[in-house]
Protein backbone atom coordinates (compact mmCIF):
# COMPACT_ATOMS: atom_id res chain seq x y z
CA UNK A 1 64.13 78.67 104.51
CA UNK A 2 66.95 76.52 105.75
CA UNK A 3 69.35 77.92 108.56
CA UNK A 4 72.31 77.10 110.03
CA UNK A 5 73.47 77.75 113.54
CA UNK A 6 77.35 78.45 113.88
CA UNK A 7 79.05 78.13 117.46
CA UNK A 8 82.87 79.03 117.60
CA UNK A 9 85.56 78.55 120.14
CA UNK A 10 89.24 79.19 120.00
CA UNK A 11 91.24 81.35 117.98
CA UNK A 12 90.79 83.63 114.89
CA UNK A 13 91.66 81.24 112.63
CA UNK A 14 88.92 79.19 113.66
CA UNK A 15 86.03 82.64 113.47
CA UNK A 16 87.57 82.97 109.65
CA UNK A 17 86.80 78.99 108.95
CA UNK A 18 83.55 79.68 110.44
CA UNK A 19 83.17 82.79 108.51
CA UNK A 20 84.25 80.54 105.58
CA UNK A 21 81.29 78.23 106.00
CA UNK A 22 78.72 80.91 106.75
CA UNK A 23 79.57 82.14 103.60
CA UNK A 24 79.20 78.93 101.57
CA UNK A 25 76.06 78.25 104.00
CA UNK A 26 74.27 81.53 102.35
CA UNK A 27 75.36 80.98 99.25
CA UNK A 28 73.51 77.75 98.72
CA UNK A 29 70.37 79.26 100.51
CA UNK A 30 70.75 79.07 104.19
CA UNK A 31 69.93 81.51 106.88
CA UNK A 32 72.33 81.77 109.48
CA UNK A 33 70.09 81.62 113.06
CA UNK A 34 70.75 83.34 116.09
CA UNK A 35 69.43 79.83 118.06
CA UNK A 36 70.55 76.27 117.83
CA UNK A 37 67.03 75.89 117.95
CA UNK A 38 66.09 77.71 115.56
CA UNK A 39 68.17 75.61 113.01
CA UNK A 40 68.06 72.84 111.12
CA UNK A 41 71.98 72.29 110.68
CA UNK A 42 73.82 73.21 113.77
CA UNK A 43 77.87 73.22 113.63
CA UNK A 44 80.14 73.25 116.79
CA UNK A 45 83.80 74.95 115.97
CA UNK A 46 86.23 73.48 117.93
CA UNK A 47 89.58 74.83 119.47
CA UNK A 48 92.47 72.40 120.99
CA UNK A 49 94.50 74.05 122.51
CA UNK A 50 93.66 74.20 125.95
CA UNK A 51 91.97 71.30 128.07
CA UNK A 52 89.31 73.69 129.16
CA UNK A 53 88.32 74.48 125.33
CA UNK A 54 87.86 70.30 125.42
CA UNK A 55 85.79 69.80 127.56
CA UNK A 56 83.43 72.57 127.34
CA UNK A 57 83.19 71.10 123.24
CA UNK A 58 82.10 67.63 124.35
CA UNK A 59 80.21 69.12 126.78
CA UNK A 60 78.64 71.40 124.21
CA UNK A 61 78.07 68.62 121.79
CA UNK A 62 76.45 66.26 125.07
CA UNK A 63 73.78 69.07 124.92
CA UNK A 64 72.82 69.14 121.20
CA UNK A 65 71.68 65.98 121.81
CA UNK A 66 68.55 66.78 123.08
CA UNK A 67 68.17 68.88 119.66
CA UNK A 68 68.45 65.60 117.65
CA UNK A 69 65.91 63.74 120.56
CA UNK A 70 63.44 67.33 119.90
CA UNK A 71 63.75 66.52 115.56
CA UNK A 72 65.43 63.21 114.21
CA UNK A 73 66.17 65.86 110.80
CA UNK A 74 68.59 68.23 112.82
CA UNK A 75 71.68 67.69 111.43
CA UNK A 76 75.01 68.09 114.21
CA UNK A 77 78.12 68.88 112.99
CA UNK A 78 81.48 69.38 114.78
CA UNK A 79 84.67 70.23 112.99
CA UNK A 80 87.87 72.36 114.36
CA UNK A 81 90.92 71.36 115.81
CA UNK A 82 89.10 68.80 118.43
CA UNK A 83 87.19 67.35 115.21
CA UNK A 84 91.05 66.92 113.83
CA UNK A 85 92.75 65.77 116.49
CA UNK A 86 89.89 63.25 118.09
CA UNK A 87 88.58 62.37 114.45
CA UNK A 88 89.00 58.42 114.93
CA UNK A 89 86.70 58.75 118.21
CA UNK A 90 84.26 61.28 118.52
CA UNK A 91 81.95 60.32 116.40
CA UNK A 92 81.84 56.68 118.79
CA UNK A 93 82.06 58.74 121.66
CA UNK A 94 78.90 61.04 120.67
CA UNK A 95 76.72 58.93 118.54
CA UNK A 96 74.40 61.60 117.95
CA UNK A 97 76.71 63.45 115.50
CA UNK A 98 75.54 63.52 111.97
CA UNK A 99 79.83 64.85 110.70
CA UNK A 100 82.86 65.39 111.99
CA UNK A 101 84.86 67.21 109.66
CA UNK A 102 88.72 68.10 110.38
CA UNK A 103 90.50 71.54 109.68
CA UNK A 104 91.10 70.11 106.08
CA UNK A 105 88.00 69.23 105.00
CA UNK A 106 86.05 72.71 105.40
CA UNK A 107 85.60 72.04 101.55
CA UNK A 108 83.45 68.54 102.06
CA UNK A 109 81.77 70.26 104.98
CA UNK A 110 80.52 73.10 102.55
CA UNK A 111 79.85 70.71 99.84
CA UNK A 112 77.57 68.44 102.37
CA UNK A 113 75.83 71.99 103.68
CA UNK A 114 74.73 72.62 99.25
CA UNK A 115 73.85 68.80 99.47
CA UNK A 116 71.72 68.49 102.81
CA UNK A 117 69.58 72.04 101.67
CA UNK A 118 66.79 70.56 100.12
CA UNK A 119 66.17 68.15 102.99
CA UNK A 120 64.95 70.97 104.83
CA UNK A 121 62.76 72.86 102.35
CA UNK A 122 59.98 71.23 103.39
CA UNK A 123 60.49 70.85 106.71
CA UNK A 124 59.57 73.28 109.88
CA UNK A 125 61.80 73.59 113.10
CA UNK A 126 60.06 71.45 116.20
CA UNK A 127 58.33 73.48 118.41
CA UNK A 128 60.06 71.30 121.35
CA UNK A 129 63.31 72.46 120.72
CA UNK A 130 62.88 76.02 122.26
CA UNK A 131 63.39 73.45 126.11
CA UNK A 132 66.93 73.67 124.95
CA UNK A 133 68.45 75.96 127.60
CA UNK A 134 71.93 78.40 126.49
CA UNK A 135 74.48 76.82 128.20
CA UNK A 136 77.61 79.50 127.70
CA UNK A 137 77.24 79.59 123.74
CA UNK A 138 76.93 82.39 121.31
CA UNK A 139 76.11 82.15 117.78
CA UNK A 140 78.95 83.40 114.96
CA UNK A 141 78.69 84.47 111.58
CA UNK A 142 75.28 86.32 112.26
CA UNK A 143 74.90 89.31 110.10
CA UNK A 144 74.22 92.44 111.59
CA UNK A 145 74.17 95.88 110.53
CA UNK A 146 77.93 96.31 111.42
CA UNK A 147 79.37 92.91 110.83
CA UNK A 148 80.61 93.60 107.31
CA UNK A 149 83.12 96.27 108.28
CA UNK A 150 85.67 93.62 109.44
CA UNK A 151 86.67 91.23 107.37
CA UNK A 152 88.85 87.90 108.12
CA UNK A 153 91.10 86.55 105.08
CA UNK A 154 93.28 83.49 105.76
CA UNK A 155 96.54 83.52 103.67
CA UNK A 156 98.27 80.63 105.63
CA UNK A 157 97.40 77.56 107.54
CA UNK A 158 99.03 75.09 109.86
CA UNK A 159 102.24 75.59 111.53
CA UNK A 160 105.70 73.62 111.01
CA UNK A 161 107.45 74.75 114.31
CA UNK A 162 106.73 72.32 116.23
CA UNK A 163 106.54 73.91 119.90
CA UNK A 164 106.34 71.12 122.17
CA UNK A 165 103.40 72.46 124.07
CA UNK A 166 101.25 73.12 121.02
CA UNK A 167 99.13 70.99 119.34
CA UNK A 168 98.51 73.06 115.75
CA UNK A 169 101.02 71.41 113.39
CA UNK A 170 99.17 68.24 114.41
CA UNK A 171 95.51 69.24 113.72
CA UNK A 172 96.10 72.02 111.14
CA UNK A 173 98.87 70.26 109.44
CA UNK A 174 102.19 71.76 108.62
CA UNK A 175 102.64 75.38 106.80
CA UNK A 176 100.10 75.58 103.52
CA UNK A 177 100.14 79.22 102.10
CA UNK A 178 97.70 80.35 99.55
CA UNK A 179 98.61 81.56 96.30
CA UNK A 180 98.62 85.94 96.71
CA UNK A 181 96.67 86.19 93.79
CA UNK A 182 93.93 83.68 95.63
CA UNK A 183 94.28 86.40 98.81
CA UNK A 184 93.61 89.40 96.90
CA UNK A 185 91.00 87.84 94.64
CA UNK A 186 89.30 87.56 98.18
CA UNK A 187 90.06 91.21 99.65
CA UNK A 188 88.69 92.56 96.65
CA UNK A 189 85.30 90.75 97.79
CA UNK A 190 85.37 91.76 100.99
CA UNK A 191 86.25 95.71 100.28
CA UNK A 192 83.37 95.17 97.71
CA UNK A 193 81.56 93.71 100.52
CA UNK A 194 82.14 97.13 102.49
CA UNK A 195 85.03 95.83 104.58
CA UNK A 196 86.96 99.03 106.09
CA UNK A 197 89.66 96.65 107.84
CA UNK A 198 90.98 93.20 106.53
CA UNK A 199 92.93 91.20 109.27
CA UNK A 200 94.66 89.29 107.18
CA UNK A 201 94.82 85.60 109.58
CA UNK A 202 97.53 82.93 109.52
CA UNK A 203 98.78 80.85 112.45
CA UNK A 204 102.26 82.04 111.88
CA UNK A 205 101.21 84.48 109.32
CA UNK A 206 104.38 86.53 108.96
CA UNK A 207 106.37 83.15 107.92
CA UNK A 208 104.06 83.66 104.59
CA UNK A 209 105.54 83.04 101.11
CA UNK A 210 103.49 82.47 97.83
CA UNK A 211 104.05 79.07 96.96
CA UNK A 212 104.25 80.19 93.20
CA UNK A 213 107.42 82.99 93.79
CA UNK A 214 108.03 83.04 97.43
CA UNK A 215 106.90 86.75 97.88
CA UNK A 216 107.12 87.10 101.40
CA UNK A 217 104.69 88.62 104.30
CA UNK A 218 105.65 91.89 103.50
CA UNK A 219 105.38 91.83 100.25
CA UNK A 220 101.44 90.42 100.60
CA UNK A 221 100.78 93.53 102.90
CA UNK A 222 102.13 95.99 100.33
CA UNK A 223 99.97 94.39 97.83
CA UNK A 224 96.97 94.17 99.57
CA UNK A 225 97.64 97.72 100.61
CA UNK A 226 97.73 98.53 96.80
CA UNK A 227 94.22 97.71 96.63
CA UNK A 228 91.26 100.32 95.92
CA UNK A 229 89.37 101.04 98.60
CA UNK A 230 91.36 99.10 101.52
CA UNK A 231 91.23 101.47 104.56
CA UNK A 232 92.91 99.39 107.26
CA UNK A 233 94.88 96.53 107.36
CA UNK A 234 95.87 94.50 110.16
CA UNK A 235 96.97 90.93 110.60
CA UNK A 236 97.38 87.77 113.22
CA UNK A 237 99.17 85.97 114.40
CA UNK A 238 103.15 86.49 113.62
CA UNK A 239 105.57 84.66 115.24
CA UNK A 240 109.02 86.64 116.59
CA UNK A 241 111.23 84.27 114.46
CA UNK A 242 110.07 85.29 111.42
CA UNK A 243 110.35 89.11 111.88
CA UNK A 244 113.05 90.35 109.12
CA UNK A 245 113.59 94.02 109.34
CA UNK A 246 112.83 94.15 105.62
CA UNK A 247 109.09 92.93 106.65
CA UNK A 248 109.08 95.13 109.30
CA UNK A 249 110.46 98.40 106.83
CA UNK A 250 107.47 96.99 104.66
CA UNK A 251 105.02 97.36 107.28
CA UNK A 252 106.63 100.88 107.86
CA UNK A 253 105.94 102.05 104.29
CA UNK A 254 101.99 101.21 104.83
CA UNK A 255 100.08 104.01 106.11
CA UNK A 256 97.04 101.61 106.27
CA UNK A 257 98.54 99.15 108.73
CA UNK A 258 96.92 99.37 112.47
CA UNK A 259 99.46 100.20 114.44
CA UNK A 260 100.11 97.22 116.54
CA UNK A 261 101.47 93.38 116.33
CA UNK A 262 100.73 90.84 118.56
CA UNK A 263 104.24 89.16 118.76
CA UNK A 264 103.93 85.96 121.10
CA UNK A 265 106.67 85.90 123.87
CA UNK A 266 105.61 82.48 125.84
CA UNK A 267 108.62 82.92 128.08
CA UNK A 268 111.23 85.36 129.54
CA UNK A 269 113.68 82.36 129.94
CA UNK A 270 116.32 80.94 127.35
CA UNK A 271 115.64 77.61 129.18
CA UNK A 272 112.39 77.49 128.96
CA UNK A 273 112.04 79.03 125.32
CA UNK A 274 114.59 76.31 124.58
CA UNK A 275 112.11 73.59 126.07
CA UNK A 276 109.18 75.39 124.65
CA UNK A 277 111.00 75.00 121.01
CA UNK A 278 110.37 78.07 120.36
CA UNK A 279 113.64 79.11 117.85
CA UNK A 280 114.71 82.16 119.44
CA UNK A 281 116.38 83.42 122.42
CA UNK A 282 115.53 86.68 124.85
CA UNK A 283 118.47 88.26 123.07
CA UNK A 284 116.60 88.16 119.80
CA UNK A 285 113.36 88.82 120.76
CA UNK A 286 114.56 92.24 122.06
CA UNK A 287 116.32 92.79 118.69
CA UNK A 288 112.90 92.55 117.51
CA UNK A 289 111.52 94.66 119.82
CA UNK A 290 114.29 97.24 118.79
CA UNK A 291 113.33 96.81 115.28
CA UNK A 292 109.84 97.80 115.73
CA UNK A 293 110.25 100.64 118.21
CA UNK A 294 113.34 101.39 115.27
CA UNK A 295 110.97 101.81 112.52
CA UNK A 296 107.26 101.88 113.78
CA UNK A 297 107.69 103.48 117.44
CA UNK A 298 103.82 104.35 117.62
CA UNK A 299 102.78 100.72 117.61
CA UNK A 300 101.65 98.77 120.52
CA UNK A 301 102.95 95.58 120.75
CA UNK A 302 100.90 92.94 122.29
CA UNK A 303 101.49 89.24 123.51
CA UNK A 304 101.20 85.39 124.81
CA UNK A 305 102.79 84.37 128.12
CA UNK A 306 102.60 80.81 129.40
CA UNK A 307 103.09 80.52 133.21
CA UNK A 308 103.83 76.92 134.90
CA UNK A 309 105.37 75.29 131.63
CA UNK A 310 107.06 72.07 132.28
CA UNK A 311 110.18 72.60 134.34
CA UNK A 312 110.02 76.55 135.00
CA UNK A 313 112.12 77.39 137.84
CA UNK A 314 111.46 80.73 140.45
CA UNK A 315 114.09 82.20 138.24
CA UNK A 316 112.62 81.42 135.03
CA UNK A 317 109.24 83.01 135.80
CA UNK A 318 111.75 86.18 137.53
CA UNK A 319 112.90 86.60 133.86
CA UNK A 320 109.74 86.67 132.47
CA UNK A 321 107.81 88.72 135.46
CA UNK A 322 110.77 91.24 135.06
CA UNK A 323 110.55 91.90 131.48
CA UNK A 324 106.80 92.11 131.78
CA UNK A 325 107.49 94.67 134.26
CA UNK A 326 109.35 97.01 131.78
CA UNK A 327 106.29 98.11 130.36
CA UNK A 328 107.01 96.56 126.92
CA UNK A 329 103.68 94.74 126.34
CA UNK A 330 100.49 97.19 125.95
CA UNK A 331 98.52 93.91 126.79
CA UNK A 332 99.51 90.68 127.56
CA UNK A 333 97.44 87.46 127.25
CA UNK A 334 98.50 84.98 130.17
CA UNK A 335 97.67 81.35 130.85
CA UNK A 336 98.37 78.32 133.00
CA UNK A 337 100.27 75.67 130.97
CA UNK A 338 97.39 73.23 129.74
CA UNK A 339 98.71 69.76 129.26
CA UNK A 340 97.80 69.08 125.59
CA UNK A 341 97.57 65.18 124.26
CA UNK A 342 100.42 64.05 121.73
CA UNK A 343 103.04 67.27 122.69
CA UNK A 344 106.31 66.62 124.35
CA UNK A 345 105.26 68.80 127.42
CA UNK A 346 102.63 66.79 128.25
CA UNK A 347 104.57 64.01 129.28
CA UNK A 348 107.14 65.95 131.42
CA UNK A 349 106.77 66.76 135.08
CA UNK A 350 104.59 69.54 135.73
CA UNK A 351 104.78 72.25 137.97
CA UNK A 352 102.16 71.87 140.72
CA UNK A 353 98.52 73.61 140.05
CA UNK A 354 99.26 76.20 143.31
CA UNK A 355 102.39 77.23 142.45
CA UNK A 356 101.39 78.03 138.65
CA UNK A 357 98.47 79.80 139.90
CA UNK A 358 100.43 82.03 142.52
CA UNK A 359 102.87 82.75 139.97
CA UNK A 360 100.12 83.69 136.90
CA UNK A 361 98.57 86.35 139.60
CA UNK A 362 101.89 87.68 140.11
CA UNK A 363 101.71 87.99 136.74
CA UNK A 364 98.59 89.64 136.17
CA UNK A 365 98.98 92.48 138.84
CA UNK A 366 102.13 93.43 136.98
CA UNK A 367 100.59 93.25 133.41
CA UNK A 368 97.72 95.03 134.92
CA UNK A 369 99.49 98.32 135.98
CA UNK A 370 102.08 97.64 132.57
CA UNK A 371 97.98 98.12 130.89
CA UNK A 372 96.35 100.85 132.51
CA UNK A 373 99.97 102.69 132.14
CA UNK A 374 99.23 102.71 128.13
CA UNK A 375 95.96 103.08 128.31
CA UNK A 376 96.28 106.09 129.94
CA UNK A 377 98.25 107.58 127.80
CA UNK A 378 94.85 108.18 125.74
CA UNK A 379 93.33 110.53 128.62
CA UNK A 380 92.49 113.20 126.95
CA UNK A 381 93.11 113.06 123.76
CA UNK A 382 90.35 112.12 120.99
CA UNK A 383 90.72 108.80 118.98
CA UNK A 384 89.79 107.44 116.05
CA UNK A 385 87.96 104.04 116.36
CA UNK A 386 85.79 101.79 114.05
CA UNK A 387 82.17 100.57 115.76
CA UNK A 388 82.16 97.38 117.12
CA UNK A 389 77.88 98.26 117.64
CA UNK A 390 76.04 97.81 120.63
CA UNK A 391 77.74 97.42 123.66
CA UNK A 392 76.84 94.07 125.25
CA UNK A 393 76.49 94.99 128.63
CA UNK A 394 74.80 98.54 128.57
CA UNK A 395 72.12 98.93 125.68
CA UNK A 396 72.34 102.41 126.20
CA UNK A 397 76.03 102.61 124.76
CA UNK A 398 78.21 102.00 121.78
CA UNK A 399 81.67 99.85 121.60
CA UNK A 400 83.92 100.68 119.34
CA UNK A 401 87.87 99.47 119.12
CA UNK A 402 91.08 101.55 118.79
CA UNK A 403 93.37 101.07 116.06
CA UNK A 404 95.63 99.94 118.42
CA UNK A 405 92.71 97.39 119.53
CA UNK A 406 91.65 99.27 123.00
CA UNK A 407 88.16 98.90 123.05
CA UNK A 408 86.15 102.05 123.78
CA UNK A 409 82.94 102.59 125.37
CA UNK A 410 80.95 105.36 124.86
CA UNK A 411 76.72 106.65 125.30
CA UNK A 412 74.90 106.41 121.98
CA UNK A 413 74.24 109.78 120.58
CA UNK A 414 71.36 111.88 120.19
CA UNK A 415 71.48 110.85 116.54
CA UNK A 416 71.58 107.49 116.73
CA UNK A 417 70.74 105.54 114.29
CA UNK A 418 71.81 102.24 113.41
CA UNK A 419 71.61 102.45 109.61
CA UNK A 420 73.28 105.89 109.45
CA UNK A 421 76.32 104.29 112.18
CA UNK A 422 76.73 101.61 109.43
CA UNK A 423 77.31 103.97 106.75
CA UNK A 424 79.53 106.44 108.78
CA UNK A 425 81.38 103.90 111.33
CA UNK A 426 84.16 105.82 112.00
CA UNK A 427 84.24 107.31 115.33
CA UNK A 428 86.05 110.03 116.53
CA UNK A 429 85.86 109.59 120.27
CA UNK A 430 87.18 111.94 123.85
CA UNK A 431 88.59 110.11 125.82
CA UNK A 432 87.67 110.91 129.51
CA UNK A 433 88.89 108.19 131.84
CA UNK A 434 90.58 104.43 131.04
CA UNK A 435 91.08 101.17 132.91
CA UNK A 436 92.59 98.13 132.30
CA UNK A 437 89.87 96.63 129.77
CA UNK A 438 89.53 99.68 127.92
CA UNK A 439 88.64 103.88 127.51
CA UNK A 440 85.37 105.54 128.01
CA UNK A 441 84.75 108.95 126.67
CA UNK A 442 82.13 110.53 124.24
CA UNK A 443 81.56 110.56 120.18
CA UNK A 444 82.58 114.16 118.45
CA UNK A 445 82.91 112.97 115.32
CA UNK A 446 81.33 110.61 112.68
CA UNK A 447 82.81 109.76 109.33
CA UNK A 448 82.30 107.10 106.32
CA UNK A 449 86.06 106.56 105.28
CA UNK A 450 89.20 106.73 107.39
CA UNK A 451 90.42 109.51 105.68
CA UNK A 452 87.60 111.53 105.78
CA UNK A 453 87.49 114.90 108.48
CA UNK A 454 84.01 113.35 109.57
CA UNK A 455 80.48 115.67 110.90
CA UNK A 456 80.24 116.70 114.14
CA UNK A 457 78.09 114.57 116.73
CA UNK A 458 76.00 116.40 118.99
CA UNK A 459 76.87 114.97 122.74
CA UNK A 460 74.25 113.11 124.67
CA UNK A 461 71.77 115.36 126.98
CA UNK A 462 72.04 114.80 130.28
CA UNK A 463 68.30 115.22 131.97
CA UNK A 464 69.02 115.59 135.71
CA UNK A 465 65.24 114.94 136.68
């Protein structure tokens, strides 16, 4: 049987395209391996958006080559924002490749998968290519008993903002929304499918409006909401701009919305979100913030923070540092500025590598206590959480996440069983002590839908010899 070996990096957007091609992969008869040497079509998903995502994709794509040296019928395929944005060179630059496909062509790249198939029907994977040594990646798309319980659907792409430090309007293109009809066609699939949460992705996903009518974001969650079956509902990622209080009152009315947004701040400075083009101030970010506390005060709000931008003064990062420090964020995702080709920033004067880095741990520590402050507001109490399965670094444990998206760790139960987990994935989980990555606690309860009141799960025994 031909297989395909998928390898992501970056940002949601880029696991639903790969989801997107796993899915036409299987459909015309592939396997999707574990190995990239275990396949005979190996893809590399590639993310832009910081150097460091760069060059561990070329370096990435240097080592496939000895895949192609181990069996000439391999085929190596990159695609992703790097495929995008270096489409003119790469495939000079590594000779090796057999496509490079950008973030618009996912439909050629699924048309040359159905077309390449019966190339490999005949054909067995060289024994030689098991030399090839993991070097930091991890396969995507591989079906396991859990994996069909989340489910990705993309109802926008590109961005037309034009930040100057971001690169996305110029490898995904500018805003392209799907027809609603389209986006529920698919939800339907994936409920079908037995999806118990659909993230619906975008990468400004709340500026959504159906190209037919110009129903907006709101008005796509209330109808997906509609939908039979649909037991969560989350989404990623909104920008603050495009926050209306009537999409927010919408959000309200939805009982099956997770209760938290990731709402990107970048900066606590009007100067710098001016620089940053970022089309709001402070002043209306917090009017946001009011809005949501207003009319969904359970929900954790999450965000993006970029430290060492282009021209940030000690009282620009002050402004953000002390807003951090309120305890608004229940997470906050930091980063160094990364100087990204063909953006504005990149060709302004940068703010030297030590004083960025002093100023992003000053930022950390004070996220960090901001962090384990929510999180241990859970002590205690018991939580509702759907598995994530197997914890990755304790075999003897389960993960699970939070509807708030704290991940929970917890021992597998006397009962354990992986097919019965899969049919009942809702967890019901004590929470007995937290830290800043997540909660730890035990499993009381098990139960197949949200709604349901769940069965008791006996706790682990403790042998003390």
């Amino acid at each position: 049987m031909a297989s395909i070996y998928i390898e992501t990096f970056g940002c949601q957007m880029n696991e639903a395209d790969s989801q997107y091609l796993a899915d036409r992969a299987t459909a015309a008869g592939y396997g999707i391996a574990t190995a990239p040497g275990e396949a005979n079509v190996v893809v590399l998903n590639t993310c832009t958006v910081r150097d460091n995502a760069e060059r561990r994709a070329y370096g990435r794509m240097g080592h496939f080559k000895t895949l192609k040296e181990a069996d000439p019928t391999v085929k190596l395929v990159v695609t992703g924002c790097l495929a995008e944005q270096d489409r003119e060179t790469m495939a000079a630059a590594v000779p090796h490749l057999d496509g490079v496909y950008g973030t618009s062509e996912l439909v050629q790249l699924g048309d040359a998968l159905q077309r390449w198939r019966p190339e490999f029907e005949e054909s067995e994977v060289a024994e030689e290519r098991a030399l090839v040594m993991p070097m930091g990646g991890a396969a995507d798309c591989v079906t396991d008993a859990f994996s069909h319980l989340r489910a990705f659907v993309t109802v926008q792409r590109g961005c037309s903002y034009y930040c100057t430090f971001c690169i996305v309007p110029h490898v995904r293109g500018r805003f392209d929304m799907r027809p609603m009809a389209e986006i529920l066609a698919e939800v339907r699939e994936k409920i079908a499918g037995g999806a118990r949460e659909v993230m619906l992705v975008g990468q400004t996903v709340n500026a959504y409006k159906d190209p037919a009518d110009g129903t907006d974001f709101g008005d796509l969650c209330r109808a997906v909401a509609a939908l039979p079956g649909l037991e969560r509902l989350t989404f990623i990622s909104p920008h603050p701009k495009d926050f209306t209080e009537k999409i927010i009152r919408d959000l309200a009315a939805l009982p099956q919305c997770n209760p938290r947004i990731h709402l990107p701040l970048q900066s606590g400075s009007d100067t710098l979100l001016r620089r940053m083009n970022r089309k709001y101030t402070m002043a209306q970010f917090r009017d946001v913030v009011a809005l949501i506390h207003e009319h969904l005060p359970d929900w954790a709000i999450t965000t993006d923070i970029i430290v060492g931008f282009p021209g940030e003064t000690d009282a620009d990062f002050a402004d953000t540092l002390v807003y951090v420090q309120t305890g608004v964020f229940a997470n906050a995702f930091a980063f160094i500025y990364s100087i990204r080709r063909g953006t504005p920033a990149a060709r302004w004067e940068q703010v030297p590598a030590a004083v960025a880095s002093e100023r992003f741990k000053e930022l950390f520590d004070a996220e960090n206590l901001a962090v384990e402050a929510y999180h241990a507001r859970k002590l205690g109490t018991t939580v509702r959480t759907l598995i994530v399965g197997t914890s990755k670094k304790d075999p003897t444990k389960l993960a699970a996440k939070t509807l708030d998206n704290v991940t929970a760790i917890v021992p597998k139960p006397e009962d354990y069983d992986e097919a019965l987990y899969a049919r009942e994935p809702w967890l019901d989980i004590a929470i007995e002590s937290t830290h800043v990555w997540g909660c730890t606690g035990t499993i009381v309860r098990r139960a197949e839908r949200f709604a349901d009141d769940g069965a008791p799960v006996a706790r682990p025994v403790l042998s003390l010899v």
